[in-house]
Protein backbone atom coordinates (compact mmCIF):
# COMPACT_ATOMS: atom_id res chain seq x y z
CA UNK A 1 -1.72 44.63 -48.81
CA UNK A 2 -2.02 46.14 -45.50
CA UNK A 3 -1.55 42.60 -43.08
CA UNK A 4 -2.37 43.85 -39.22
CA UNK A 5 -2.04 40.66 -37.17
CA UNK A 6 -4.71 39.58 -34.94
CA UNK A 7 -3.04 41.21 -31.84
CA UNK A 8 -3.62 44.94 -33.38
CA UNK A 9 -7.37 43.37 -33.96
CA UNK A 10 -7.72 42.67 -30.64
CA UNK A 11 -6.18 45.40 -29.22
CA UNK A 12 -8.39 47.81 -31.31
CA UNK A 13 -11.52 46.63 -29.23
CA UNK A 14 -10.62 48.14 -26.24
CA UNK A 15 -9.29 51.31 -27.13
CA UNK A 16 -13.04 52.06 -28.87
CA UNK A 17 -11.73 51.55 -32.72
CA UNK A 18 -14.57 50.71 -34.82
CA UNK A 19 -12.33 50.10 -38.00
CA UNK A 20 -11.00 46.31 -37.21
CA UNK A 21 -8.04 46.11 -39.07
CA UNK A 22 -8.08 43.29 -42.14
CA UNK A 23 -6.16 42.43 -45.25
CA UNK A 24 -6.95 45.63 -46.68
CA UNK A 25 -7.11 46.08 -50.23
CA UNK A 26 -4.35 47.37 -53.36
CA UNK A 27 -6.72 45.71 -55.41
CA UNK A 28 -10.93 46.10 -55.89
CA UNK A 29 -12.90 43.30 -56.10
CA UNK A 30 -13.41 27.00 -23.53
CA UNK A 31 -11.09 24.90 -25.10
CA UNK A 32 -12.71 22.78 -27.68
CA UNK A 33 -11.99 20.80 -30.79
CA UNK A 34 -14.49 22.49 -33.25
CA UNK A 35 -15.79 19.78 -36.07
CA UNK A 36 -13.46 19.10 -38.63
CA UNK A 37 -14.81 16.52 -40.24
CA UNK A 38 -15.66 17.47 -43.26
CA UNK A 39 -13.71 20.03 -45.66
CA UNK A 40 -16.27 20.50 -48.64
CA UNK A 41 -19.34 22.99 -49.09
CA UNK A 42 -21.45 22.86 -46.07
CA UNK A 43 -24.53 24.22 -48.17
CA UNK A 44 -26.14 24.98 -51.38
CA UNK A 45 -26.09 28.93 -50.42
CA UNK A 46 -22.15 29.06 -50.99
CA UNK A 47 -20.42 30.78 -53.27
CA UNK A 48 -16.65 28.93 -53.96
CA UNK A 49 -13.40 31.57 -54.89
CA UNK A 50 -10.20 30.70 -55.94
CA UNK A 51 -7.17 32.00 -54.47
CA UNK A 52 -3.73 30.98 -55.29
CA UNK A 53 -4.08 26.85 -55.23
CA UNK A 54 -6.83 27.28 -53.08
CA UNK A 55 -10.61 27.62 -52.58
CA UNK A 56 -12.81 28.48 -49.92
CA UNK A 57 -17.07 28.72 -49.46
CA UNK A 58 -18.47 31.96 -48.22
CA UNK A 59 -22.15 32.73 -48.50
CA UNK A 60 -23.96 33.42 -51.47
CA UNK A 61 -23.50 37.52 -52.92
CA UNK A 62 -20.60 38.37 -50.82
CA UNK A 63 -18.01 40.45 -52.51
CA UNK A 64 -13.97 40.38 -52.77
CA UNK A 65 -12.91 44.23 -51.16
CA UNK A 66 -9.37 43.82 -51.51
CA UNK A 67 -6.87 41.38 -51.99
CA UNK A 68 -2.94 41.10 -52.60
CA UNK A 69 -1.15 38.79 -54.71
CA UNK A 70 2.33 37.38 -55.66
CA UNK A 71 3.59 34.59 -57.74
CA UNK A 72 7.35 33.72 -57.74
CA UNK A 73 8.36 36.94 -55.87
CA UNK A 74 6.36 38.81 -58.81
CA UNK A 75 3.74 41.53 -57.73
CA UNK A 76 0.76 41.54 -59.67
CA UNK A 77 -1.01 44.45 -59.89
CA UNK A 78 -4.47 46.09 -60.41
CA UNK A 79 -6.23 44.57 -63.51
CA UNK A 80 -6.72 47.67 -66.11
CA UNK A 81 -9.83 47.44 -69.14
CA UNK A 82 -8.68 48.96 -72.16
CA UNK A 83 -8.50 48.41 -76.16
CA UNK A 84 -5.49 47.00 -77.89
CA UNK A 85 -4.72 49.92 -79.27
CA UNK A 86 -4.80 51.79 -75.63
CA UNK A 87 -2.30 49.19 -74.73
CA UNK A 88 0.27 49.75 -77.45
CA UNK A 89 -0.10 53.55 -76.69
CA UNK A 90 0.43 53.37 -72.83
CA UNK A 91 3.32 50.55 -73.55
CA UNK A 92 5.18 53.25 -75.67
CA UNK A 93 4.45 56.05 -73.65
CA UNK A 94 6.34 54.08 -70.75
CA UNK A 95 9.15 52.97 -73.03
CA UNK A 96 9.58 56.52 -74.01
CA UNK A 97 9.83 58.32 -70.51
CA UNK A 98 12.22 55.60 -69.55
CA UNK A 99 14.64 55.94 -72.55
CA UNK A 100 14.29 59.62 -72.21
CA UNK A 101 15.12 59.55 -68.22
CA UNK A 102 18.79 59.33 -66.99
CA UNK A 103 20.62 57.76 -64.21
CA UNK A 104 22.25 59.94 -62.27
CA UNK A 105 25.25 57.60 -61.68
CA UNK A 106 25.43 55.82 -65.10
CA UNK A 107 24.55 59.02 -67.09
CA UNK A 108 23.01 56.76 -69.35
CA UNK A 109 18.94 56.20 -70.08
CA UNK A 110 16.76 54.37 -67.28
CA UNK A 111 15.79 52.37 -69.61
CA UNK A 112 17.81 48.61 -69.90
CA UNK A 113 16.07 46.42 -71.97
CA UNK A 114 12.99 46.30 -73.86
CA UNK A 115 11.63 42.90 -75.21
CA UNK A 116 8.85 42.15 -77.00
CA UNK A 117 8.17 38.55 -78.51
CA UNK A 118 4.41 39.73 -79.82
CA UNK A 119 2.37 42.47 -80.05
CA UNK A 120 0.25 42.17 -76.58
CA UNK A 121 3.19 41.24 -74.59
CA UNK A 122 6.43 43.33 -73.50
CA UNK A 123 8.98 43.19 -70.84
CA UNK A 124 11.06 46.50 -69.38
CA UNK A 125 14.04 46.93 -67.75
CA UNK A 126 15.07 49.69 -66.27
CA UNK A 127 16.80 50.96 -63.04
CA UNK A 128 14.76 51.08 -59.90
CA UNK A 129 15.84 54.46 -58.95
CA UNK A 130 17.99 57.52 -60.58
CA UNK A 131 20.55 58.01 -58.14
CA UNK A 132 21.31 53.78 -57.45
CA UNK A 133 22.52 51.28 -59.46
CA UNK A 134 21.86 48.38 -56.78
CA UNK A 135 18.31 47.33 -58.09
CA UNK A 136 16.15 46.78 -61.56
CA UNK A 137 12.67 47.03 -61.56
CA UNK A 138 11.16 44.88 -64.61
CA UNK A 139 7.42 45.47 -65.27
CA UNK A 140 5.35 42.75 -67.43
CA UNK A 141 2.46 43.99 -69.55
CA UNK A 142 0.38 41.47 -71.33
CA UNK A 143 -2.89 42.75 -72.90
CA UNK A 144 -5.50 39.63 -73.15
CA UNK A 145 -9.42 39.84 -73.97
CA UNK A 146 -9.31 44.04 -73.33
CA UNK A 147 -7.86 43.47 -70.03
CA UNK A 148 -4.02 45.32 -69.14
CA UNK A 149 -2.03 42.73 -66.92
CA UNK A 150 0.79 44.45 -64.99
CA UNK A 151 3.73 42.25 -63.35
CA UNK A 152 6.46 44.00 -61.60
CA UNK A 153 9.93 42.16 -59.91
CA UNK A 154 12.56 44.22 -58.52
CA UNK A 155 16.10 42.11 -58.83
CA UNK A 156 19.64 42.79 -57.84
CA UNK A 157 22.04 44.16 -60.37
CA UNK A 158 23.23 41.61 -62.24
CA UNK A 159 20.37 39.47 -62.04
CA UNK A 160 18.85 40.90 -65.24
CA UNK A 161 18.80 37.99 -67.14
CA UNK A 162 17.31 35.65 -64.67
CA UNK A 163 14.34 38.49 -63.89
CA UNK A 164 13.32 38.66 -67.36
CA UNK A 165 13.20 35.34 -67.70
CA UNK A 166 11.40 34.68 -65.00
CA UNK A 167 8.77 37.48 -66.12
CA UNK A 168 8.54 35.60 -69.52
CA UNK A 169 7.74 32.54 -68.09
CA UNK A 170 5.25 34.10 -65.91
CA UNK A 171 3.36 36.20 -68.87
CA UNK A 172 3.47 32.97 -71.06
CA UNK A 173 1.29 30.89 -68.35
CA UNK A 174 -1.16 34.17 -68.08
CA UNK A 175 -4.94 33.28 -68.76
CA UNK A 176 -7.76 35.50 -68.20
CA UNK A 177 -10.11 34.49 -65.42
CA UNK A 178 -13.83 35.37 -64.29
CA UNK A 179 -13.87 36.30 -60.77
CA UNK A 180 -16.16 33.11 -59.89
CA UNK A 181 -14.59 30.86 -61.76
CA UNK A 182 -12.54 27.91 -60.74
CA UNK A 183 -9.64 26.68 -63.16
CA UNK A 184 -9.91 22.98 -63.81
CA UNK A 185 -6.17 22.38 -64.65
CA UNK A 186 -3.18 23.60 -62.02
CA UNK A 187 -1.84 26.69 -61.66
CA UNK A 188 -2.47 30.17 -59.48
CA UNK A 189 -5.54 32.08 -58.91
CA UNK A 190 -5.81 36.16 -58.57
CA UNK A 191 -8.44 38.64 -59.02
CA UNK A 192 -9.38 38.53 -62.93
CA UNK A 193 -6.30 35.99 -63.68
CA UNK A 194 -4.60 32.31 -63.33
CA UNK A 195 -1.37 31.42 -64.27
CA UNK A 196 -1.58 27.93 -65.63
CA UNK A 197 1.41 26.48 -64.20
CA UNK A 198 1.68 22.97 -62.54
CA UNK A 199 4.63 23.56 -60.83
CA UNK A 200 4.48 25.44 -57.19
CA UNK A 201 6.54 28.43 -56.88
CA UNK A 202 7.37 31.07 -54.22
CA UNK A 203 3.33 31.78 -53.83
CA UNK A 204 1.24 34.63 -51.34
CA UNK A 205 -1.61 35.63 -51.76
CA UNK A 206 -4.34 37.57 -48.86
CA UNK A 207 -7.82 38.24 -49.93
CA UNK A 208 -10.58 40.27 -47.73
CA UNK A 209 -14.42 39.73 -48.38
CA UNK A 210 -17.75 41.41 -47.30
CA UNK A 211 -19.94 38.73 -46.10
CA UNK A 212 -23.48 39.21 -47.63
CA UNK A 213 -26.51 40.55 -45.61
CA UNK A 214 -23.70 41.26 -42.70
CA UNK A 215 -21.71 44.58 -44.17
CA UNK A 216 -19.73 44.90 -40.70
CA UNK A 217 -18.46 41.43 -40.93
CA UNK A 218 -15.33 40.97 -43.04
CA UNK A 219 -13.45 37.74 -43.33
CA UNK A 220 -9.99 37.63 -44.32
CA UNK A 221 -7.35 35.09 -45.58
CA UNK A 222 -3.93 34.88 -46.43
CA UNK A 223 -0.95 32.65 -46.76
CA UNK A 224 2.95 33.04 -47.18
CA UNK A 225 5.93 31.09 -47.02
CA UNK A 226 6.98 30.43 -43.65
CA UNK A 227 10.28 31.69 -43.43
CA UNK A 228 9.13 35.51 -44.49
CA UNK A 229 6.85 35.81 -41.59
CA UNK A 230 7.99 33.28 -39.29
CA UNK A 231 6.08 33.47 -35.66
CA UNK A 232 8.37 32.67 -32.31
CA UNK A 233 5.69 31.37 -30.90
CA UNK A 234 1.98 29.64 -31.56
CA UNK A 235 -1.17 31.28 -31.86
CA UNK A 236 -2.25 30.28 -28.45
CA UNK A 237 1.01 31.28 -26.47
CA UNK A 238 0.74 34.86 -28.58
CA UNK A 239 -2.69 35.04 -27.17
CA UNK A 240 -2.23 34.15 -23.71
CA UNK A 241 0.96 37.06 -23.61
CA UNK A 242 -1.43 39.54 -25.02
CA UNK A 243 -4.06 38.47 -22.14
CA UNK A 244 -1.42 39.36 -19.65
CA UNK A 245 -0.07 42.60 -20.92
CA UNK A 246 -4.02 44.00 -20.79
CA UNK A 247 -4.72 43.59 -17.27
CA UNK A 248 -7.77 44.51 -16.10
CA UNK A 249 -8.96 45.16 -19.60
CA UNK A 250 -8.77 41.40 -20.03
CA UNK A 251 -12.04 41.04 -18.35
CA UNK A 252 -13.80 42.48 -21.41
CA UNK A 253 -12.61 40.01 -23.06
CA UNK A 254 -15.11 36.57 -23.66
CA UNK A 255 -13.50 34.02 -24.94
CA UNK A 256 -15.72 32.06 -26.79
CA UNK A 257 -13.68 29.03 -28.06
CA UNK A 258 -9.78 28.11 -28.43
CA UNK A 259 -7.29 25.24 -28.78
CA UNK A 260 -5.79 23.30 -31.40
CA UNK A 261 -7.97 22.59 -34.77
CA UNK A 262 -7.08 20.98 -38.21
CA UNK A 263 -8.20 22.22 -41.61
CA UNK A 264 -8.20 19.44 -43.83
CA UNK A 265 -5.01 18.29 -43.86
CA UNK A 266 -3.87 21.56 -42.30
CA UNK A 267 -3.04 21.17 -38.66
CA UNK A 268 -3.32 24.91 -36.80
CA UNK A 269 -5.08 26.62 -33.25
CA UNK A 270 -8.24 28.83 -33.54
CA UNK A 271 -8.77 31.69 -30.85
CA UNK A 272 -12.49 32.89 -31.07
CA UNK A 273 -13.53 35.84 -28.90
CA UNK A 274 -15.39 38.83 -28.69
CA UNK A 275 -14.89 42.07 -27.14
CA UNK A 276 -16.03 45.86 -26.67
CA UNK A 277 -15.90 48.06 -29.98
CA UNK A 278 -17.08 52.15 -29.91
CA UNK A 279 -20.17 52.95 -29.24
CA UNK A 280 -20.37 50.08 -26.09
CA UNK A 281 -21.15 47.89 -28.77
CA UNK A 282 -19.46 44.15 -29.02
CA UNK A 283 -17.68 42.88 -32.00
CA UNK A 284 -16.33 39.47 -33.18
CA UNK A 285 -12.40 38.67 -33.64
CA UNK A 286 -12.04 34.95 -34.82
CA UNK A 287 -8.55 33.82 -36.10
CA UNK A 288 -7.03 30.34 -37.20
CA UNK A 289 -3.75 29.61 -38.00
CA UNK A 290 -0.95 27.33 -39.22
CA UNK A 291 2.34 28.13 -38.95
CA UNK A 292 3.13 25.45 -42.65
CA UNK A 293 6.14 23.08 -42.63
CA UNK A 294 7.92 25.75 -44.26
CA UNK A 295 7.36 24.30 -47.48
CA UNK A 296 5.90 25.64 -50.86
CA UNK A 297 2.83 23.40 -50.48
CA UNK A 298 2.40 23.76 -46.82
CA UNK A 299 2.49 27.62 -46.61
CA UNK A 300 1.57 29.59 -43.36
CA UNK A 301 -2.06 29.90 -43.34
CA UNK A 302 -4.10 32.59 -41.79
CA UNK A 303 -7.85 32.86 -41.74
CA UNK A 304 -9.62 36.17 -39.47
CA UNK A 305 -13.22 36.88 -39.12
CA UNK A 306 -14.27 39.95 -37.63
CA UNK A 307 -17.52 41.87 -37.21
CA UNK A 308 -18.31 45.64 -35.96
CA UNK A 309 -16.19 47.26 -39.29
CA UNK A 310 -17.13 50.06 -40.91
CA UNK A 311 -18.66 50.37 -44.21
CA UNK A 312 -17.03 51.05 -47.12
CA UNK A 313 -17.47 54.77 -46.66
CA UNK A 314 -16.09 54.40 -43.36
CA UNK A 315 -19.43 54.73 -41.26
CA UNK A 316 -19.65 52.60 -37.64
CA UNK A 317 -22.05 49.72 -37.91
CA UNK A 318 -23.24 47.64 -35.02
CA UNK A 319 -22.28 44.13 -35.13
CA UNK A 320 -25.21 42.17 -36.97
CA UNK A 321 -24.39 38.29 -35.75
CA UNK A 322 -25.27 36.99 -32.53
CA UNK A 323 -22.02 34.71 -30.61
CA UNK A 324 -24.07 31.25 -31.96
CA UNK A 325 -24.89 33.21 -35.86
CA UNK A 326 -21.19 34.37 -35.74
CA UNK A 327 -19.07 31.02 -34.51
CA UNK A 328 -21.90 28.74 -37.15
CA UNK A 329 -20.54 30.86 -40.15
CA UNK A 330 -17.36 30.73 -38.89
CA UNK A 331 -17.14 27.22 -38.76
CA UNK A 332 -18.94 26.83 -41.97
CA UNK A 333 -16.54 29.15 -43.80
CA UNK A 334 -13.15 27.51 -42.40
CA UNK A 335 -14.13 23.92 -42.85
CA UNK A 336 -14.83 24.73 -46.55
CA UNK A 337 -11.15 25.76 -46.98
CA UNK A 338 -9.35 23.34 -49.80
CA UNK A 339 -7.03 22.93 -51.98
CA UNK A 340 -8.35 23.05 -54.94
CA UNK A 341 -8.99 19.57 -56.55
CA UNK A 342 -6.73 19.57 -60.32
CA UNK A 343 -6.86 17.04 -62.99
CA UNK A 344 -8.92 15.29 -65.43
CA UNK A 345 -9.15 11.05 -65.49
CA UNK A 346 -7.12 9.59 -68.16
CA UNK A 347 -7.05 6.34 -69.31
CA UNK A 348 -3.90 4.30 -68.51
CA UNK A 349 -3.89 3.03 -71.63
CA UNK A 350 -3.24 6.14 -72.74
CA UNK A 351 -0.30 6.71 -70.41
CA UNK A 352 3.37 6.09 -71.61
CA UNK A 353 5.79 4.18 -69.71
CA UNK A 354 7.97 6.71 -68.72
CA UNK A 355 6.85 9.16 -65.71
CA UNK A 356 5.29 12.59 -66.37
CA UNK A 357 4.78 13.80 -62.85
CA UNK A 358 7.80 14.63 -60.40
CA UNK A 359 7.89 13.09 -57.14
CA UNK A 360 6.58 15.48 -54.26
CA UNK A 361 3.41 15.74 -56.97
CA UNK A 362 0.30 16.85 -54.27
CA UNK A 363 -3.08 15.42 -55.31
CA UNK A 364 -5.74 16.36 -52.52
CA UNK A 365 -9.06 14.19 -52.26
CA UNK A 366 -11.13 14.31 -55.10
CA UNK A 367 -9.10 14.83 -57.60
CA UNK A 368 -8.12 12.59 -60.07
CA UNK A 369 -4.52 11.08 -59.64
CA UNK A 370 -1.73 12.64 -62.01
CA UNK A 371 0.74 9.36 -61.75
CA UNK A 372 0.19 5.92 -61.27
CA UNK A 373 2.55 5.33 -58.32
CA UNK A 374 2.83 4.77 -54.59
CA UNK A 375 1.39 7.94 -52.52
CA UNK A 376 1.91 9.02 -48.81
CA UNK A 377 -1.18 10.44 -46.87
CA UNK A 378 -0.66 13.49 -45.22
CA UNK A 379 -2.29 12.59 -42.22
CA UNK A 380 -1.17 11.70 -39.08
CA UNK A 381 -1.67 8.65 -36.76
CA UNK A 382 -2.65 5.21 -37.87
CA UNK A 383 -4.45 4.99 -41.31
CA UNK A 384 -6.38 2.02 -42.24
CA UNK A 385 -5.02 0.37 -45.63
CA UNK A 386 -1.78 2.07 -44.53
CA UNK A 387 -0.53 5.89 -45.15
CA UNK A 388 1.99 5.12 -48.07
CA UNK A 389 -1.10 3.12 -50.73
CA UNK A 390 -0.32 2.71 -54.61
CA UNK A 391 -3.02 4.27 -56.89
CA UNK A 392 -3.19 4.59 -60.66
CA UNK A 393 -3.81 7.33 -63.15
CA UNK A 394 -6.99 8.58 -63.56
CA UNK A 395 -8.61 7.27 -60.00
CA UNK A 396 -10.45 9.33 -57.47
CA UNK A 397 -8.06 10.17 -54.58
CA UNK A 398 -9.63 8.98 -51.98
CA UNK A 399 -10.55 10.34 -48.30
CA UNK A 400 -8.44 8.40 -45.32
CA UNK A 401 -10.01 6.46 -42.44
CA UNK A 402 -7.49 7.21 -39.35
CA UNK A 403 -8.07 4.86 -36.30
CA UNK A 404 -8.45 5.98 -33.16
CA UNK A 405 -7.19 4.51 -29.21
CA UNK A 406 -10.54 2.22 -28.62
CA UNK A 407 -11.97 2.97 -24.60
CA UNK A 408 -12.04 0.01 -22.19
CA UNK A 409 -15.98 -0.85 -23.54
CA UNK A 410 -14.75 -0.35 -27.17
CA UNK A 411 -11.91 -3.31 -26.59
CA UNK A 412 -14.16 -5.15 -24.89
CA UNK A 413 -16.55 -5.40 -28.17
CA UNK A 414 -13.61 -5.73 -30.68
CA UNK A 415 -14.03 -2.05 -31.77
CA UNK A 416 -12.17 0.62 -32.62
CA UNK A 417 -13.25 4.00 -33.29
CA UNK A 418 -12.15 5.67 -36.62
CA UNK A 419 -12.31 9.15 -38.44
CA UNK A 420 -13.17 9.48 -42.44
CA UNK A 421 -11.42 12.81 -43.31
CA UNK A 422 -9.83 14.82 -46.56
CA UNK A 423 -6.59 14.78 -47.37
CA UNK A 424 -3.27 15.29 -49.51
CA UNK A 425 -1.57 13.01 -50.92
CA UNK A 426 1.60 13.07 -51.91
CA UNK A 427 3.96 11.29 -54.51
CA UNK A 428 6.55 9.36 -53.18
CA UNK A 429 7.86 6.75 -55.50
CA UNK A 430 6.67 5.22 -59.32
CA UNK A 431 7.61 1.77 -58.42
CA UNK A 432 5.57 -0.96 -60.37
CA UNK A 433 2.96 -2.13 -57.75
CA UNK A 434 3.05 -5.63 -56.63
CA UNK A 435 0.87 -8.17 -58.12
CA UNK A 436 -2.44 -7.48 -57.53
CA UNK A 437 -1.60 -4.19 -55.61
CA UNK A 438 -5.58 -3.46 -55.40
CA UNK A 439 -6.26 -6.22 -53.92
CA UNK A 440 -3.89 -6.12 -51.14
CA UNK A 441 -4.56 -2.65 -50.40
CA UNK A 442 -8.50 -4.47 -49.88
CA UNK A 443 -6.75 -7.11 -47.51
CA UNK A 444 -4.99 -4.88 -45.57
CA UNK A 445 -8.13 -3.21 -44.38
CA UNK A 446 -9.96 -6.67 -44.06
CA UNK A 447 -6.85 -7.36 -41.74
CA UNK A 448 -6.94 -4.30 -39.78
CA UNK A 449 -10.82 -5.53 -39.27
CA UNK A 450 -10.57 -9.11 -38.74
CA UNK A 451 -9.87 -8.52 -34.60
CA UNK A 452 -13.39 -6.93 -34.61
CA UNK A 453 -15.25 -10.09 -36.64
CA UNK A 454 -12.90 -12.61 -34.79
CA UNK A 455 -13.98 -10.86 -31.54
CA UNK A 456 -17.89 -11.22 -32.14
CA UNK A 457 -17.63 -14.43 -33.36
CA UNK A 458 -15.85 -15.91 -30.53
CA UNK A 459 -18.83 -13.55 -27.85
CA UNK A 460 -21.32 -15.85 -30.11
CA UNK A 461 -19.71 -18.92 -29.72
């Protein structure tokens, strides 16, 4: 996938560029806190998409245009419609040029190893290039519902083994996948597929859509381990050197909002502006980001809207969303953006004694809880009924209330202020819970409440 960064955006307004880059496609298909508060569908006229573990709203009838995907350092590639039969013949045809072909160093066939544990599923080896013996490419085929899947891993030499394994564990977690629906057990989302697989692994994925009765607007996400595109600096400091090395041209520049902003539990900076694009026209260049803790679950995030694009045959459009129309969808779109809830309830009676679910298990609001167990909010700050609360399998994970610092007034009236907000939770430990653990998980919060009711009783008395 072609990734520009928001800089190249920005820069592309002022030197008269209609085309605004965006997470272009190998596959068809003042500063203020904006509102956070809520991370779910913000109306009925949304359509939900899946991507990787995660799931975002955009409005009703607008399309995927491209979109990139990896799973466990494993490139998937275009979907391909074709018989069974087709399949087999292709499969052979490729297993045949690659036997036939020579190495130039080796003087032996291309071709490595060939494995095939059933008919609509094989795995080749072969050398990455004629004249090297350094890498091996192995390509996946799996053939499911008269669709052609195509995985492809390039590993060092002497990591054969390990690469087809990992392919085979890959292909064996493949499911088909319509490209509106939304998996209901855990696993990985791309463009016609999932791979049903609970457990996270090395996971990117960027995605580009056409927003509905706008054609010029295109909003784009992706997200990536940290540590392969790791930023020096913030989003805001990037911006703000960018400001300075335009000069004059700067003054073309409105900036419309900035400053920090969290996503759920997802806590990034937004930069919202708008600038000249050809034709004296203005377009739109919104961008939020998170740089992740550098972990599998909390991934770099990156989330671009843009307006003024061309079509898809490349014609200039003028920019069809007002500042207000543009920043409302924005802000509709990015609070929508989830992970997606996993999980069915299940009776604890039904549960054996021993643990089924690692520790470091995620389980965002909503969804039903995978362990019974002790879990650790994601959240920040002070949390009332505590961040670390024990819940059992088969209950709703629940939102978290954080408490805010009360004002002079606020103190003065026994109250506090306090923020209901989505969030992950994560699983930190399977000891037993106390007696009664529900209960004081309810006194806790009575506690954290009792200054308030002991404050209005004394202003009565």
């Amino acid at each position: 996938m072609k990734i520009c960064s928001y800089l190249i955006v920005f820069i592309a307004f002022f030197y008269a560029t209609a085309n605004i880059c965006s997470a272009a496609s190998n596959q068809s298909e003042s500063s203020i806190m904006a509102n956070n508060s809520s991370n779910t569908k913000s109306s009925l006229t949304t359509s939900t998409f899946c991507m990787g573990r995660f799931l975002i709203d955009v409005p009703v009838g607008s399309k995927v245009t491209g979109g990139n995907y990896k799973y466990d350092f494993i490139d998937i590639e275009s979907i391909k419609v074709m018989s069974l039969e087709d399949f087999d013949k292709e499969i052979a045809e490729r297993e045949t040029a690659l036997k036939s072909a020579t190495n130039e160093r080796t003087k032996q066939s291309m071709l490595l190893q060939s494995a095939q544990s059933e008919r609509n599923m094989k795995i080749l080896a072969s050398w990455k290039d004629d004249f090297s013996t350094a890498l091996i490419n192995i390509d996946g085929y799996r053939w499911i519902d008269g669709s052609q899947f195509l995985f492809r891993v390039d590993v060092g030499n002497g990591k054969q083994a390990s690469g087809m394994n990992r392919m085979r564990e890959a292909l064996s977690y493949l499911r088909t996948r319509t490209g509106t629906e939304i998996p209901a057990g855990p696993g990985y989302c791309f463009a016609g597929g999932f791979i049903a697989n609970p457990e996270w692994e090395n996971e990117e994925a960027g995605v580009d859509f056409r927003i509905a009765d706008h054609p010029d607007t295109i909003v784009s996400v992706w997200f990536y381990p940290l540590s392969i595109y790791k930023h020096d600096k913030p989003l805001l400091e990037r911006m703000g050197g960018m400001t300075q090395l335009l000069g004059n041209l700067a003054t073309s520049v409105h900036v419309l909002r900035k400053g920090d902003r969290q996503v759920g539990p997802y806590k990034g900076q937004e930069h919202l502006a708008s600038a000249p694009s050809s034709g004296g026209m203005r377009g739109h260049a919104f961008v939020w980001e998170t740089q992740g803790d550098g972990t599998l679950d909390t991934p770099a995030i990156k989330i671009e809207l843009s307006t003024g694009n061309q079509d898809l045959k490349g014609n200039p459009q003028k920019t069809s969303l007002t500042d207000e129309q543009a920043m409302k969808l924005w802000d509709d779109i990015l609070n929508s953006f989830r992970l997606r809830p996993t999980g069915t309830p299940v009776k604890t009676s039904d549960v054996g004694p021993e643990p089924h679910v690692p520790l470091g298990e995620l389980a965002a609001t909503g969804r039903a809880c995978p362990q019974t167990g002790w879990w650790q909010a994601s959240e920040a700050g002070e949390i009332e009924g505590g961040a670390r609360q024990y819940f059992k399998e088969g209950e709703t994970m629940p939102q978290v209330t954080t408490l805010g610092e009360s004002s002079l007034w606020q103190k003065f009236k026994g109250a506090r202020p306090s923020y209901r907000t989505a969030t992950v939770w994560k699983l930190v430990d399977y000891d037993a819970a106390p007696a009664h653990a529900a209960e004081e998980n309810h006194t806790q919060t009575i506690a954290k409440a009792a200054p308030d009711d002991a404050s209005s009783s004394h202003d009565k008395g």
